[in-house]
Protein backbone atom coordinates (compact mmCIF):
# COMPACT_ATOMS: atom_id res chain seq x y z
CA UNK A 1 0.00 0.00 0.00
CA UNK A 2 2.98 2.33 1.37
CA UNK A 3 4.99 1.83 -1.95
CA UNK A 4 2.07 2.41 -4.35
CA UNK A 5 0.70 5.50 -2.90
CA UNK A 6 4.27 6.75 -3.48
CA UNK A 7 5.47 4.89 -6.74
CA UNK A 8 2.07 6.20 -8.20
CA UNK A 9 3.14 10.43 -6.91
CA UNK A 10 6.71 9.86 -8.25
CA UNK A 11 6.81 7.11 -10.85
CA UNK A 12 9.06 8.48 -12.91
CA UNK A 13 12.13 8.62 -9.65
CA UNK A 14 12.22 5.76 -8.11
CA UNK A 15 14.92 6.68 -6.46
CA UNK A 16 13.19 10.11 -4.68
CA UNK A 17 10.77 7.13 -3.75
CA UNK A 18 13.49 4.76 -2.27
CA UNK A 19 15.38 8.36 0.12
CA UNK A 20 11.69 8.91 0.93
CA UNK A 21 11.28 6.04 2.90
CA UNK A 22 15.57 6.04 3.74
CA UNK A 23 15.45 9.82 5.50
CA UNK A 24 11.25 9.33 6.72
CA UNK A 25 10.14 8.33 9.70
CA UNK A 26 6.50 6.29 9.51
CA UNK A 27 3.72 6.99 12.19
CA UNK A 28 0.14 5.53 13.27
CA UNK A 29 -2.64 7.92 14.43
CA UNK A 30 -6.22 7.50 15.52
CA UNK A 31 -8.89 9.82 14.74
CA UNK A 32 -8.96 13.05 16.57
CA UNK A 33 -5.41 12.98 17.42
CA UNK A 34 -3.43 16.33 16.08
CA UNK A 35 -0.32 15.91 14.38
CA UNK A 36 0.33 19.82 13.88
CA UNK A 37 -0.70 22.61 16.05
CA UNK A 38 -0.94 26.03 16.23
CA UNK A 39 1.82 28.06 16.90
CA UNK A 40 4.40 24.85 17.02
CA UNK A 41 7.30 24.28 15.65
CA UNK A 42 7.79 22.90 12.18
CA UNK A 43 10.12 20.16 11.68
CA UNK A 44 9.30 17.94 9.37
CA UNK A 45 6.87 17.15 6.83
CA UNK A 46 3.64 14.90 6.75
CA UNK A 47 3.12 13.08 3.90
CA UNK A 48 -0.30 10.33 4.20
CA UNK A 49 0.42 7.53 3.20
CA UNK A 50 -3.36 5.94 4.00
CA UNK A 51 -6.05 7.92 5.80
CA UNK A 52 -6.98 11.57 6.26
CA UNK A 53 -6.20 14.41 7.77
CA UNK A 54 -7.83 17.80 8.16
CA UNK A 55 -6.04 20.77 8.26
CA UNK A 56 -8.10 23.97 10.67
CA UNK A 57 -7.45 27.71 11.27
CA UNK A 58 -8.29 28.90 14.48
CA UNK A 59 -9.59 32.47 15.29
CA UNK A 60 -8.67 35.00 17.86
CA UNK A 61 -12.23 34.36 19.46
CA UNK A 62 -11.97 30.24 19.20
CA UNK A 63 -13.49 29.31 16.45
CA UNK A 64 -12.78 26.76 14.44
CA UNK A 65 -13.19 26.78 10.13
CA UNK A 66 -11.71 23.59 7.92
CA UNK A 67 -9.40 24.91 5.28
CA UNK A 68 -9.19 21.38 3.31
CA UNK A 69 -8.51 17.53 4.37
CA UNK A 70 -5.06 15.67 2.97
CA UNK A 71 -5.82 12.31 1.47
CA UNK A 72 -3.61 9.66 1.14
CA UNK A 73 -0.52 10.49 -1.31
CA UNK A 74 -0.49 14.27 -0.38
CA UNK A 75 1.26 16.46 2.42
CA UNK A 76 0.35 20.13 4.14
CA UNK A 77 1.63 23.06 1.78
CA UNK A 78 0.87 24.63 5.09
CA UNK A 79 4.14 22.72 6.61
CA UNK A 80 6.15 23.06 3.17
CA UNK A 81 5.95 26.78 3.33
CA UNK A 82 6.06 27.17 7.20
CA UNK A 83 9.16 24.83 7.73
CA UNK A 84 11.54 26.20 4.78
CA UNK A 85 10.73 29.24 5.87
CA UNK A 86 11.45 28.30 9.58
CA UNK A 87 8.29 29.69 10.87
CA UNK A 88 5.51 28.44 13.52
CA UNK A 89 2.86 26.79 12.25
CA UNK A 90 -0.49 29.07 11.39
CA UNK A 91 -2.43 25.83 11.44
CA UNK A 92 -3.60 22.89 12.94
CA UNK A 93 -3.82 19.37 11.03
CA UNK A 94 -6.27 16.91 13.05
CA UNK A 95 -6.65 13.08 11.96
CA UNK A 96 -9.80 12.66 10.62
CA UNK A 97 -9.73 8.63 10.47
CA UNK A 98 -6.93 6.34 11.59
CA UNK A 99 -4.15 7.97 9.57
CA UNK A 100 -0.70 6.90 8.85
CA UNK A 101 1.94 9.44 7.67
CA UNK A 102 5.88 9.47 7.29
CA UNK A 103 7.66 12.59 8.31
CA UNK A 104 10.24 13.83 5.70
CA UNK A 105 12.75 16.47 8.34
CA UNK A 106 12.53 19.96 6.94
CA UNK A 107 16.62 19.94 5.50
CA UNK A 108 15.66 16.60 3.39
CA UNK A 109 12.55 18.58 1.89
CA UNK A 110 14.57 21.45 0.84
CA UNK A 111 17.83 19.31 -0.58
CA UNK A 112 15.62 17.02 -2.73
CA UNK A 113 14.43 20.18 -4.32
CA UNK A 114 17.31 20.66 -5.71
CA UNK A 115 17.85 17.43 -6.47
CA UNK A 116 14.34 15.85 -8.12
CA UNK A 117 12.66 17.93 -10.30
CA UNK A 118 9.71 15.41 -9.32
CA UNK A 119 9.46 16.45 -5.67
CA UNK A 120 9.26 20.35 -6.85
CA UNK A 121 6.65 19.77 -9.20
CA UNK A 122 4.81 17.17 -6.24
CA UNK A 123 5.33 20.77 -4.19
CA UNK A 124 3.87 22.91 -6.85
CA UNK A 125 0.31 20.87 -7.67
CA UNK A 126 -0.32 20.42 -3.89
CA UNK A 127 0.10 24.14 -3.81
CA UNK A 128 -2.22 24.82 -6.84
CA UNK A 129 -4.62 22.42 -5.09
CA UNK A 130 -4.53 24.15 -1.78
CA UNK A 131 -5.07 27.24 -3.18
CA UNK A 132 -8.13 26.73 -5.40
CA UNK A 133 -9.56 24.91 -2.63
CA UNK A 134 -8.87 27.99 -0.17
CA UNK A 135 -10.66 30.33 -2.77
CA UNK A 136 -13.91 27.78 -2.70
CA UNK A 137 -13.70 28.32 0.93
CA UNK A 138 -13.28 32.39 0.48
CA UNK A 139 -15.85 32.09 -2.05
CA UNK A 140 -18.06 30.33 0.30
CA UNK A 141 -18.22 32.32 3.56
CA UNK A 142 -18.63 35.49 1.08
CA UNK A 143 -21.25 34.44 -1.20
CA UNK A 144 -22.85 31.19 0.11
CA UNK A 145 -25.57 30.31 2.77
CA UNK A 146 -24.40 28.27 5.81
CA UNK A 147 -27.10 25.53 4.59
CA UNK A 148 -25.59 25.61 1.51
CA UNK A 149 -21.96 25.15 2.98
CA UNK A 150 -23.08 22.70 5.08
CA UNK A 151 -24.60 20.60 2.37
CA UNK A 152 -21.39 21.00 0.18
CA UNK A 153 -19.23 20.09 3.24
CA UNK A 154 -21.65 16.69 4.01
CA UNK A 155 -21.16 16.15 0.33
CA UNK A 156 -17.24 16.11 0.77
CA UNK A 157 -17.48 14.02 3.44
CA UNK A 158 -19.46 11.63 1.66
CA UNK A 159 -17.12 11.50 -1.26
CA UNK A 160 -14.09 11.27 0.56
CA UNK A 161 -15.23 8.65 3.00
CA UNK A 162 -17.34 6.74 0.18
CA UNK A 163 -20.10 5.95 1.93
CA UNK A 164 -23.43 7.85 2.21
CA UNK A 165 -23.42 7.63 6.48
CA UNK A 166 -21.02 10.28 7.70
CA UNK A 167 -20.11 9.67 11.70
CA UNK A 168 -19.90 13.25 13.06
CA UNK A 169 -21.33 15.41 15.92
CA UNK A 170 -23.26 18.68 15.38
CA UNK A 171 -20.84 20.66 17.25
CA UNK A 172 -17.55 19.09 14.87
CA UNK A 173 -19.52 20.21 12.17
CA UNK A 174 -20.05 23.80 13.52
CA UNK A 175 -16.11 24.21 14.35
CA UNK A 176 -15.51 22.67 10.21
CA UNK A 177 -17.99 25.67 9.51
CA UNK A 178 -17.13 28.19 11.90
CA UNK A 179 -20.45 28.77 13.27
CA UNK A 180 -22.70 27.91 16.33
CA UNK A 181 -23.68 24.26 16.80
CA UNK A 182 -27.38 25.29 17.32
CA UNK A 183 -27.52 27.23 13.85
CA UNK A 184 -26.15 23.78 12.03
CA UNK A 185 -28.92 21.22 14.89
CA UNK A 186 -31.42 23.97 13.50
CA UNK A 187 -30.42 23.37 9.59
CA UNK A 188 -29.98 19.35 9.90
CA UNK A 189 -33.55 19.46 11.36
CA UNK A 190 -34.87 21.71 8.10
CA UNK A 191 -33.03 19.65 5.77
CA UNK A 192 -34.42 15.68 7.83
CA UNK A 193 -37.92 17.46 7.49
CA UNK A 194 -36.78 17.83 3.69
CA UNK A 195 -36.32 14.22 3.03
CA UNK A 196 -32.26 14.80 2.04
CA UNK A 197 -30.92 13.66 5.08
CA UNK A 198 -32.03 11.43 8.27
CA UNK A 199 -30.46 12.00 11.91
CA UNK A 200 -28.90 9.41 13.83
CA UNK A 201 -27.19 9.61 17.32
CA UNK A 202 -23.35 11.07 16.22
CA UNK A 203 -24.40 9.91 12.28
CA UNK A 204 -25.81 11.44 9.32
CA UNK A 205 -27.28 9.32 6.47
CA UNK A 206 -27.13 11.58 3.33
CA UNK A 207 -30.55 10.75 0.71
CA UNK A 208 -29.50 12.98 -2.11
């Protein structure tokens, strides 16, 4: 599983694929757990090599809004830019299902740029990925309805987890929206009365 999530990002340098795993270090986590906080210290690099994370911003006032989640194959540009630059992290990255990830230390990231041409461009589409997802998010919270967002993030979900039954609390999905728990109990209930969802006790079963 380990070498084909790899193999498949950098097929044509098998080599950047064999110092990967020679200078990374390979770690289990459980959902919930955080791997990166806010305001820490950035040392290395998480790559997922099976699972999900979610990476968060967290405002002056505590609340909580989901920037994007890191499937298997992909790292935090977050970290990338943070650690090269030697600066604390402006983030936090939260398992979102048992999760494993190998840590690349920040001096190995910035030598095999200028060694493999591969692991720049890897660096440059996770970047162009980040940031068109960051716009949808911009674009959201200016244009968008929070039931709309919080269909489109139950959508995600769904897709990302492949399954139509999505195991989450009310309040988790308030912090991934930054808003108040009762405003997204109060649009769950519109959307179960509906028909495009039905409640369960921590679940949601999508019907559209």
């Amino acid at each position: 599983m380990e070498g084909t999530i790899l193999s498949s990002e950098f097929n044509s340098s098998p080599e950047l694929v064999e110092k990967l795993y020679q200078y990374g270090i390979t770690k289990t986590y459980h959902e919930g757990d955080i791997i990166l906080d806010e305001n820490s210290s950035i040392r290395s690099i998480p790559i997922v090599m099976k699972g999900m994370m979610k990476v968060i911003r967290t405002e002056e006032d505590g609340r909580e809004i989901l920037l994007y989640y890191i499937k298997a194959g992909e790292s935090c540009i977050m970290s990338f830019l943070g650690g090269m630059h030697n600066e604390k992290s402006i983030v936090k990255a939260e398992v979102e299902e048992d999760t494993e990830i190998l840590f690349l230390p920040i001096d190995k990231v910035s030598l095999f740029i200028k060694e493999y041409p591969e692991w720049l461009d890897y660096i440059f589409r996770l970047y162009h990925k980040r940031f068109e997802e960051l716009l949808d998010i911009i674009n959201a919270i200016a244009f968008k309805k929070v039931d709309e967002r919080l269909l489109n993030l139950l959508q995600k979900k769904s897709e990302l987890s492949n399954s139509t039954t999505i195991i989450i609390t009310h309040e988790q999905l308030a912090n991934e929206l930054g808003t108040a728990r009762v405003v997204v109990s109060r649009l769950l209930k519109q959307l179960e009365e509906e028909g495009q969802l039905k409640l369960g006790r921590n679940k949601i079963q999508l019907l559209f």
